[in-house]
PDB file of N, CA and C in Angstrom:
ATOM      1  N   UNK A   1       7.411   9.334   5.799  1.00  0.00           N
ATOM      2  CA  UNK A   1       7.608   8.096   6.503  1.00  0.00           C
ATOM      3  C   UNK A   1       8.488   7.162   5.677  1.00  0.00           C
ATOM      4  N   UNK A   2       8.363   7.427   4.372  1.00  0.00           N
ATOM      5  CA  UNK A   2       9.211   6.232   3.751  1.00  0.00           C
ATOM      6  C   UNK A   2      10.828   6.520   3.452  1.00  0.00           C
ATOM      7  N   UNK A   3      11.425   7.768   4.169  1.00  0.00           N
ATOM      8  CA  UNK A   3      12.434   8.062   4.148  1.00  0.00           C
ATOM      9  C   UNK A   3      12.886   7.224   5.292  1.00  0.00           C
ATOM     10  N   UNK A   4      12.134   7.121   6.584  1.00  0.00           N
ATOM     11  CA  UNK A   4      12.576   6.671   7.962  1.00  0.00           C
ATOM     12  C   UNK A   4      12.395   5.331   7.933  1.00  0.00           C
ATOM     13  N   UNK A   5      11.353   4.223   7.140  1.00  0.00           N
ATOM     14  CA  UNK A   5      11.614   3.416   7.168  1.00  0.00           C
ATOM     15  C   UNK A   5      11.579   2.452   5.774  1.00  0.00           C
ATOM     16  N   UNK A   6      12.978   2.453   5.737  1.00  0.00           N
ATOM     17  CA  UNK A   6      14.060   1.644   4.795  1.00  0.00           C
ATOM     18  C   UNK A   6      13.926   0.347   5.001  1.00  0.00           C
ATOM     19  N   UNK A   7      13.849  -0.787   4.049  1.00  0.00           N
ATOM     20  CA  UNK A   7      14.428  -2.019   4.065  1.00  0.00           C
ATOM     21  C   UNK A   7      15.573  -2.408   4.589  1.00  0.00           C
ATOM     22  N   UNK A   8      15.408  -3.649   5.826  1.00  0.00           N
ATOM     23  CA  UNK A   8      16.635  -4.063   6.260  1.00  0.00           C
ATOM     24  C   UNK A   8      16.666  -5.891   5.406  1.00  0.00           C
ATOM     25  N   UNK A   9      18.257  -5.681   5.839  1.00  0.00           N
ATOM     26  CA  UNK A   9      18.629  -6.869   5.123  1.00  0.00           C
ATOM     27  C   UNK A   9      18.367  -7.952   6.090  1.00  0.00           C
ATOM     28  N   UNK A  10      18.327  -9.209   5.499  1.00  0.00           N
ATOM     29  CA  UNK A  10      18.568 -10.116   5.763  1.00  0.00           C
ATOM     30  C   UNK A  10      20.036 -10.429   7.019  1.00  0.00           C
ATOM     31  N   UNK A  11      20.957 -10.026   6.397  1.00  0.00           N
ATOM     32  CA  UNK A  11      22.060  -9.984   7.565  1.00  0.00           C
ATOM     33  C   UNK A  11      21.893  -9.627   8.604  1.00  0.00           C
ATOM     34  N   UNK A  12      20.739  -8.359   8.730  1.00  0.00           N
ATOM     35  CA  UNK A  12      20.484  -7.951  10.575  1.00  0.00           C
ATOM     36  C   UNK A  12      20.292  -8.973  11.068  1.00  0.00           C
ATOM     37  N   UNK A  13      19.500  -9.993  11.029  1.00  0.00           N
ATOM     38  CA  UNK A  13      19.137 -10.930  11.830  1.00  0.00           C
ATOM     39  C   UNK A  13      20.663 -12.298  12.318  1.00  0.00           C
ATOM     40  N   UNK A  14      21.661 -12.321  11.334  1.00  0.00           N
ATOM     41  CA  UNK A  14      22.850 -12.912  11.709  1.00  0.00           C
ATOM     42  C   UNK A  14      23.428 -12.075  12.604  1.00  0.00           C
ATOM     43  N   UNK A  15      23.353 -10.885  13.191  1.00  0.00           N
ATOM     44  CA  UNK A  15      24.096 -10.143  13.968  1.00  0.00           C
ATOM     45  C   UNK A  15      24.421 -10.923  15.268  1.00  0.00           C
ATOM     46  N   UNK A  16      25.585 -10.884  15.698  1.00  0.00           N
ATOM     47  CA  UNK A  16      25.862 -11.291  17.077  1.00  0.00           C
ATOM     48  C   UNK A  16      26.120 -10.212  18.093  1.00  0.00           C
ATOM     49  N   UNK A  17      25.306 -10.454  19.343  1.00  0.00           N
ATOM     50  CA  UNK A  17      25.448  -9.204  20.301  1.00  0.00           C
ATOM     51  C   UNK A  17      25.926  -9.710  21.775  1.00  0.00           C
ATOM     52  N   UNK A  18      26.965  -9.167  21.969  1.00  0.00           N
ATOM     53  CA  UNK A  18      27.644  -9.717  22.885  1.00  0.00           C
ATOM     54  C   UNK A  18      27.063  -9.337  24.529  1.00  0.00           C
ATOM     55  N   UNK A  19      26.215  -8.255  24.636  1.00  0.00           N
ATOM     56  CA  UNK A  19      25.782  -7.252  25.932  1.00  0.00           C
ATOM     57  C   UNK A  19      24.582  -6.867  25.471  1.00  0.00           C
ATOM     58  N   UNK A  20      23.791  -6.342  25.253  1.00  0.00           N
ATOM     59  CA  UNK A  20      22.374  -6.039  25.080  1.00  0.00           C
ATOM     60  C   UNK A  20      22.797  -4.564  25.971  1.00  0.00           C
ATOM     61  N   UNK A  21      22.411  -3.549  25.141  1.00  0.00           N
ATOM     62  CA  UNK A  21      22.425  -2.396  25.926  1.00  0.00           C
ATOM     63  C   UNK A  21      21.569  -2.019  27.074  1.00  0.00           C
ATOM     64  N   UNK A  22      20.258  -2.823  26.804  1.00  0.00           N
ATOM     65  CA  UNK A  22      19.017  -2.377  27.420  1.00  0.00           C
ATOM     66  C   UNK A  22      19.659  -3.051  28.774  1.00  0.00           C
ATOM     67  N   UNK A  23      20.533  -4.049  28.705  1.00  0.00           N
ATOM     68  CA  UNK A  23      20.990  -4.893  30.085  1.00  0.00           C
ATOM     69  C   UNK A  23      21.474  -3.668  31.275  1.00  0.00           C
ATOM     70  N   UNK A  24      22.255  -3.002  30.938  1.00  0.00           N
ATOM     71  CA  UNK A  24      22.919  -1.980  31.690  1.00  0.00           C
ATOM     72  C   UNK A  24      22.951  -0.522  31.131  1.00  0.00           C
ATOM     73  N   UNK A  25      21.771  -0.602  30.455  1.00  0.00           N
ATOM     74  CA  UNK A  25      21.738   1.227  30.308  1.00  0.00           C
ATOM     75  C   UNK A  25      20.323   1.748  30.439  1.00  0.00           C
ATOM     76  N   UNK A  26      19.860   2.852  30.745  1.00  0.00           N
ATOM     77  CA  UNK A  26      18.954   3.463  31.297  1.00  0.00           C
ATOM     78  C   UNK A  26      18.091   3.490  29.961  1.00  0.00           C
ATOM     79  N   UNK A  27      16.666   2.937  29.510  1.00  0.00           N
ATOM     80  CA  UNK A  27      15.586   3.074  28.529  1.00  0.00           C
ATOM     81  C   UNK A  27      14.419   3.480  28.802  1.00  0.00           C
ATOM     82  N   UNK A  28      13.722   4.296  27.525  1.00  0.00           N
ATOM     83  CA  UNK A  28      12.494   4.606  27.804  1.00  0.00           C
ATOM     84  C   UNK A  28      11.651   3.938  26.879  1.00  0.00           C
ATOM     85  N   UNK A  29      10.511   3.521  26.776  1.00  0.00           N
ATOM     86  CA  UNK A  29       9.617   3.303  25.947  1.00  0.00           C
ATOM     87  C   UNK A  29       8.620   3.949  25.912  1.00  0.00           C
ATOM     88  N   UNK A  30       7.590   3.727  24.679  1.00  0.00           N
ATOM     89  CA  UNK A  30       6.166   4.886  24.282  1.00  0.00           C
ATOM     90  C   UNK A  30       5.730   3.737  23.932  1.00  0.00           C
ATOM     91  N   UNK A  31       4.580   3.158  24.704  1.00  0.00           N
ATOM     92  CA  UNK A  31       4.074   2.296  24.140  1.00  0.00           C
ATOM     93  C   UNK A  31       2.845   3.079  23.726  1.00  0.00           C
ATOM     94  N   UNK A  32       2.609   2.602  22.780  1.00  0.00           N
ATOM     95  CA  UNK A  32       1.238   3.215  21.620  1.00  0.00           C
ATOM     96  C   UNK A  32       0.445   2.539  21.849  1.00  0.00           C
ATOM     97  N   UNK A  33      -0.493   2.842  22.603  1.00  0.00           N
ATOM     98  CA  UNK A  33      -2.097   1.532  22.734  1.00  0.00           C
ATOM     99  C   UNK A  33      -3.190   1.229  21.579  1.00  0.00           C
ATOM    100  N   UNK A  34      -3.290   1.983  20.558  1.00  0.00           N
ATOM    101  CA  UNK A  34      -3.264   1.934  19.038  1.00  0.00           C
ATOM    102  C   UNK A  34      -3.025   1.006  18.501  1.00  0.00           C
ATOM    103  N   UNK A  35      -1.862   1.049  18.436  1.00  0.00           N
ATOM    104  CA  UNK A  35      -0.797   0.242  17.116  1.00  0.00           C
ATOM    105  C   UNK A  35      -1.799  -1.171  16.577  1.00  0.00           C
ATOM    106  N   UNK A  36      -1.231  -1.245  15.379  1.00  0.00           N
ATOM    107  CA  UNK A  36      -1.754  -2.308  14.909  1.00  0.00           C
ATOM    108  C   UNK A  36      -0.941  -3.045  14.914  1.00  0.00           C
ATOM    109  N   UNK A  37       0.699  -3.628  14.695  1.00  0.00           N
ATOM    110  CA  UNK A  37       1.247  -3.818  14.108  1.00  0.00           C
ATOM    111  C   UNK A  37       1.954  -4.640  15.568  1.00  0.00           C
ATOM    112  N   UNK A  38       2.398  -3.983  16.724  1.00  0.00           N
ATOM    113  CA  UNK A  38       2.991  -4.574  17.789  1.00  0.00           C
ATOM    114  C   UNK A  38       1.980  -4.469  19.139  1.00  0.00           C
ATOM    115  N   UNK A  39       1.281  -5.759  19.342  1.00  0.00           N
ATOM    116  CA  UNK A  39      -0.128  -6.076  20.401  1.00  0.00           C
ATOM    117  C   UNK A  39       1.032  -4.917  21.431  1.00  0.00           C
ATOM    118  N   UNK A  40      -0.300  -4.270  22.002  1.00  0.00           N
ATOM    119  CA  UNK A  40       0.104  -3.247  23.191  1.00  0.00           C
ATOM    120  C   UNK A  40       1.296  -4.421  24.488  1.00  0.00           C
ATOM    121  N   UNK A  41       0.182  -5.613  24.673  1.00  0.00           N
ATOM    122  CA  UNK A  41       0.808  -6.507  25.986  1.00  0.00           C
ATOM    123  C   UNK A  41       2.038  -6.796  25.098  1.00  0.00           C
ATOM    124  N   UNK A  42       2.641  -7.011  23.985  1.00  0.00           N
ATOM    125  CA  UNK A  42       3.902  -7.418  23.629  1.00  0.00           C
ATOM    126  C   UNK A  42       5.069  -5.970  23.913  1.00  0.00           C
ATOM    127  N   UNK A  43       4.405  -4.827  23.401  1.00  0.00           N
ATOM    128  CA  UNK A  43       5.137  -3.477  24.266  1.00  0.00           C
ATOM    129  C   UNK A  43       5.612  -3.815  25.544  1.00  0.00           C
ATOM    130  N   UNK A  44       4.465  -3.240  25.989  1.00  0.00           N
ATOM    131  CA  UNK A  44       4.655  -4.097  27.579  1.00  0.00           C
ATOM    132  C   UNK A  44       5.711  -4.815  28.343  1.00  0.00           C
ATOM    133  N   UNK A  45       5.551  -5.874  27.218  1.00  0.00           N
ATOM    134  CA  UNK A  45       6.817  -6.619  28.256  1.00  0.00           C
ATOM    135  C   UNK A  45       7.906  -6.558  27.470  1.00  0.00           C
ATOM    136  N   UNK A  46       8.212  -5.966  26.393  1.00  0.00           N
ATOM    137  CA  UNK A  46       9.898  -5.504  26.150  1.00  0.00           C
ATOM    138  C   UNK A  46      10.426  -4.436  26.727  1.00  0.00           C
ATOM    139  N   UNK A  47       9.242  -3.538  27.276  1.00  0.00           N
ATOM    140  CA  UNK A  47       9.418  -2.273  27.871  1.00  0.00           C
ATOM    141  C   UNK A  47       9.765  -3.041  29.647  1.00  0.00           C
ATOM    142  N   UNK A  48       8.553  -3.867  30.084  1.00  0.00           N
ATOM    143  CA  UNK A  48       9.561  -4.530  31.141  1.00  0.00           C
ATOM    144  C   UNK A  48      10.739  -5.061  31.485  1.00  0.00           C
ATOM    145  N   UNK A  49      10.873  -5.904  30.473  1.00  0.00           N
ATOM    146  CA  UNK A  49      12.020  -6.689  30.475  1.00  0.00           C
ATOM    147  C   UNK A  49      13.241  -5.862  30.293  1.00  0.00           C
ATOM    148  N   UNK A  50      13.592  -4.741  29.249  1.00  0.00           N
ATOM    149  CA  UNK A  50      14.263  -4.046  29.662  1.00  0.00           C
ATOM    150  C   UNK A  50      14.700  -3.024  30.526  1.00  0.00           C
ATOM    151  N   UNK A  51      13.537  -2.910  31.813  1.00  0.00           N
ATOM    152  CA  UNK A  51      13.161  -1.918  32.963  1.00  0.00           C
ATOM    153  C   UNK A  51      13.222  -0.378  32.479  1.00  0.00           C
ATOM    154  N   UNK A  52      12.806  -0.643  31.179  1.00  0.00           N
ATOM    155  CA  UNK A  52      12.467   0.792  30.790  1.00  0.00           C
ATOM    156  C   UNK A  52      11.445   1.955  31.441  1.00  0.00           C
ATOM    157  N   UNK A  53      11.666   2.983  31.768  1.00  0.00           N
ATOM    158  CA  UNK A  53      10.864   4.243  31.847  1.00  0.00           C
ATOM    159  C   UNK A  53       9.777   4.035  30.840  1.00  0.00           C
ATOM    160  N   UNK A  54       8.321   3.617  31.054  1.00  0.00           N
ATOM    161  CA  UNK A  54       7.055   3.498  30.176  1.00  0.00           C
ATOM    162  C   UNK A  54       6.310   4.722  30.057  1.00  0.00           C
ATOM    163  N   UNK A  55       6.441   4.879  28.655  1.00  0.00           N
ATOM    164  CA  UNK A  55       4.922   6.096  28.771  1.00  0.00           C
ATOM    165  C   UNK A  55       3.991   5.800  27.850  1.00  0.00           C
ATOM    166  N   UNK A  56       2.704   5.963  28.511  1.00  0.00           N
ATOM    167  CA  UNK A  56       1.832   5.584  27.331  1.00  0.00           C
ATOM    168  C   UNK A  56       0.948   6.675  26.472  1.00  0.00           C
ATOM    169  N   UNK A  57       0.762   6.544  25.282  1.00  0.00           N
ATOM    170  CA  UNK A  57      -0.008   7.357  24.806  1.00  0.00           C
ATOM    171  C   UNK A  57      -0.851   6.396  24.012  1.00  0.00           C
ATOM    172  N   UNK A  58      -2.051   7.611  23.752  1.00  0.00           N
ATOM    173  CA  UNK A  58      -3.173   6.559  22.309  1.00  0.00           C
ATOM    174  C   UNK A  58      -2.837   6.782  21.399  1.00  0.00           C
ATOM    175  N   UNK A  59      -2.258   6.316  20.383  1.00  0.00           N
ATOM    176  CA  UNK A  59      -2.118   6.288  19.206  1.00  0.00           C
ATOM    177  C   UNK A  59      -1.239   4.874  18.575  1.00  0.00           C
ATOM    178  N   UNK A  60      -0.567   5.468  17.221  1.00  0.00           N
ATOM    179  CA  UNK A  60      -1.010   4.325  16.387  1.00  0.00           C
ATOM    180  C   UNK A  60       0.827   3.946  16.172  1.00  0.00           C
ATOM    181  N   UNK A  61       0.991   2.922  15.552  1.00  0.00           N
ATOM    182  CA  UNK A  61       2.267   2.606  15.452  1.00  0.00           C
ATOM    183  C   UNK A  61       3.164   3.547  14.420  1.00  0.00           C
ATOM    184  N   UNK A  62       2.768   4.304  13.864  1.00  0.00           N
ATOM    185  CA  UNK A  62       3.580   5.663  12.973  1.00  0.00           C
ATOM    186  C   UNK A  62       3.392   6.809  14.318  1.00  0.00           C
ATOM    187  N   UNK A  63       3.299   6.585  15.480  1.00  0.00           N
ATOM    188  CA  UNK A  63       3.362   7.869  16.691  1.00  0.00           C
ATOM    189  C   UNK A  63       3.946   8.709  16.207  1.00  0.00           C
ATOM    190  N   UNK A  64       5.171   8.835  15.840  1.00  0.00           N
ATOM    191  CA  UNK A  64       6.282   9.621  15.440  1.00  0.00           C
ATOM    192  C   UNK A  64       5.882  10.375  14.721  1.00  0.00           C
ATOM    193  N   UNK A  65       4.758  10.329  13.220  1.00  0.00           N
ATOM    194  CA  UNK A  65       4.399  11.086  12.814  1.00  0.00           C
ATOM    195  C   UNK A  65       3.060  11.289  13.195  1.00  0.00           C
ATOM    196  N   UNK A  66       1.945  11.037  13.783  1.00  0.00           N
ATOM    197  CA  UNK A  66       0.955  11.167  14.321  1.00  0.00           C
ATOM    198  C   UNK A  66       0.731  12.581  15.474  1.00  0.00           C
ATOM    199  N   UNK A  67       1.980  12.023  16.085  1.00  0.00           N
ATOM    200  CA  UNK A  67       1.732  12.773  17.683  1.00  0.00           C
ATOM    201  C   UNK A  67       3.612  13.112  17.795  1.00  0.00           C
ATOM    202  N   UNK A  68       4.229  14.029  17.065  1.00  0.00           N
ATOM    203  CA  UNK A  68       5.463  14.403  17.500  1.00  0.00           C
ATOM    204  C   UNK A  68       5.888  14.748  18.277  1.00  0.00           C
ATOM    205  N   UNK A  69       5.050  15.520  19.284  1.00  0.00           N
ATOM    206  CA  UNK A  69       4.951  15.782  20.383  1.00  0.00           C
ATOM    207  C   UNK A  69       5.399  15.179  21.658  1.00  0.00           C
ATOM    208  N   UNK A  70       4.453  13.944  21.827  1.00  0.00           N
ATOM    209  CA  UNK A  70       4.888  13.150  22.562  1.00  0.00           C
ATOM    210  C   UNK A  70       5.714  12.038  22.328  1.00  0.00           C
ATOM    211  N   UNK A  71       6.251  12.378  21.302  1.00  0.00           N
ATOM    212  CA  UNK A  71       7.902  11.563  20.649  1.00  0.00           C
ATOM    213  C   UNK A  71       8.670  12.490  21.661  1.00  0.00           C
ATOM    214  N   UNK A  72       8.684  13.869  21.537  1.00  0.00           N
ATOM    215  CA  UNK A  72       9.786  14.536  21.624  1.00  0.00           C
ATOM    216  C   UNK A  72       9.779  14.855  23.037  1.00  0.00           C
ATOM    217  N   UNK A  73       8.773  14.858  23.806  1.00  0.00           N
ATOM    218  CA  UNK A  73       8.443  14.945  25.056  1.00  0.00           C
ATOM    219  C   UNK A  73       9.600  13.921  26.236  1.00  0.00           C
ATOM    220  N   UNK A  74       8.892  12.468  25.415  1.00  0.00           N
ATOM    221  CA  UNK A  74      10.044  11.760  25.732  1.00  0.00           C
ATOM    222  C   UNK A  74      11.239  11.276  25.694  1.00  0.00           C
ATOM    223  N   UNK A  75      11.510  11.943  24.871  1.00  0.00           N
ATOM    224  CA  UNK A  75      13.437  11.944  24.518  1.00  0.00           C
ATOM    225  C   UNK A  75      13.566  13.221  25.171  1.00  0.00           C
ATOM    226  N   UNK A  76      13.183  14.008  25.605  1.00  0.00           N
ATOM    227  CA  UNK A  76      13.339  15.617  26.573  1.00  0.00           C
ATOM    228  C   UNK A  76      13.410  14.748  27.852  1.00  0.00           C
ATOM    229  N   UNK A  77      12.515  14.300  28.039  1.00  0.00           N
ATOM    230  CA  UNK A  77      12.567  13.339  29.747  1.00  0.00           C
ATOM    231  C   UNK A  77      13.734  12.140  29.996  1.00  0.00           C
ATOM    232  N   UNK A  78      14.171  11.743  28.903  1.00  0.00           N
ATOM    233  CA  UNK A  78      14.903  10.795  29.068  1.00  0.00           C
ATOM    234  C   UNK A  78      16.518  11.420  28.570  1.00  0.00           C
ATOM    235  N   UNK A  79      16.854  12.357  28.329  1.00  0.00           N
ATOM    236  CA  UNK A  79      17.795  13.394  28.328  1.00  0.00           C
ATOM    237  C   UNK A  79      18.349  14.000  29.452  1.00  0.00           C
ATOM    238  N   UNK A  80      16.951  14.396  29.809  1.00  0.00           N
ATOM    239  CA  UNK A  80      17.275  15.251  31.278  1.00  0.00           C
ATOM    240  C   UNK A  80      17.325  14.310  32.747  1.00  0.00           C
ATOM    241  N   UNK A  81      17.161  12.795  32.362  1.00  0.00           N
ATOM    242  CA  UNK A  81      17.324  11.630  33.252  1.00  0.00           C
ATOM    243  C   UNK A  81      18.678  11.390  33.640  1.00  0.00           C
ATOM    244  N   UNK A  82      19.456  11.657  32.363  1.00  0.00           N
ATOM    245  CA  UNK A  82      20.796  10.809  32.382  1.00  0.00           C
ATOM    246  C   UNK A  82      21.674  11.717  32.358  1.00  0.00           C
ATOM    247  N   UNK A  83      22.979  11.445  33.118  1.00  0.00           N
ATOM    248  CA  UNK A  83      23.930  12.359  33.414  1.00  0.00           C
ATOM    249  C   UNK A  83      25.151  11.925  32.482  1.00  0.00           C
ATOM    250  N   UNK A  84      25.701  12.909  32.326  1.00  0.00           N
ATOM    251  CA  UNK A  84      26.573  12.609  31.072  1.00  0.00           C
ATOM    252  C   UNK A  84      28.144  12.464  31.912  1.00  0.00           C
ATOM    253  N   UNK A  85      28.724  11.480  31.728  1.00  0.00           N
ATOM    254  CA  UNK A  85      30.250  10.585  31.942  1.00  0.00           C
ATOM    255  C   UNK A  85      31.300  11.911  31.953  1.00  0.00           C
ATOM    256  N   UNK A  86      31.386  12.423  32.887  1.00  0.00           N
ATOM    257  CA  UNK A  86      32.638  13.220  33.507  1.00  0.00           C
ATOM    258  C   UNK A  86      31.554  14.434  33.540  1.00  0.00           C
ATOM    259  N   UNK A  87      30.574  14.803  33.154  1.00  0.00           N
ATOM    260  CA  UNK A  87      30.061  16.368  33.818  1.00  0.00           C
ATOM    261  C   UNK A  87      29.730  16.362  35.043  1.00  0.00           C
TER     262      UNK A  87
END
């Protein structure tokens, strides 16, 4: 886990974003009903607000290494959602 999560700088937060991807591109979320770290209802509504594809599982905010499974489940579903620009 401590390979995947690295210290960010200070500068991320000066970033300027001109479009928000989530505005016009197709998202999924895993909200973890677990987690300690991000309240489930705050999931929730970033997963709304960006009209993301929701899936829920129980577990904890390290999912990724907990339950790989249903990491990978949903990047398989959200792969096979989207059609790729000239195929």
């Amino acid at each position: 886990m401590a390979d995947s999560q690295v210290p960010w700088g200070l500068s991320a937060l000066s970033g300027a974003i001109s479009e928000p991807a989530w505005r016009t591109k197709p998202s999924w979320y895993l909200v973890v009903t677990e987690d300690q770290m991000i309240p489930v209802a705050a999931q929730r509504a970033m997963a709304k607000r960006a009209k993301s594809t929701i899936v829920e599982v129980k577990g904890s905010h390290a999912i990724y290494v907990s339950q790989p499974g249903a990491v990978a489940a949903l990047i398989e579903q959200a792969a096979k959602s989207v059609k790729v620009a000239g195929a």
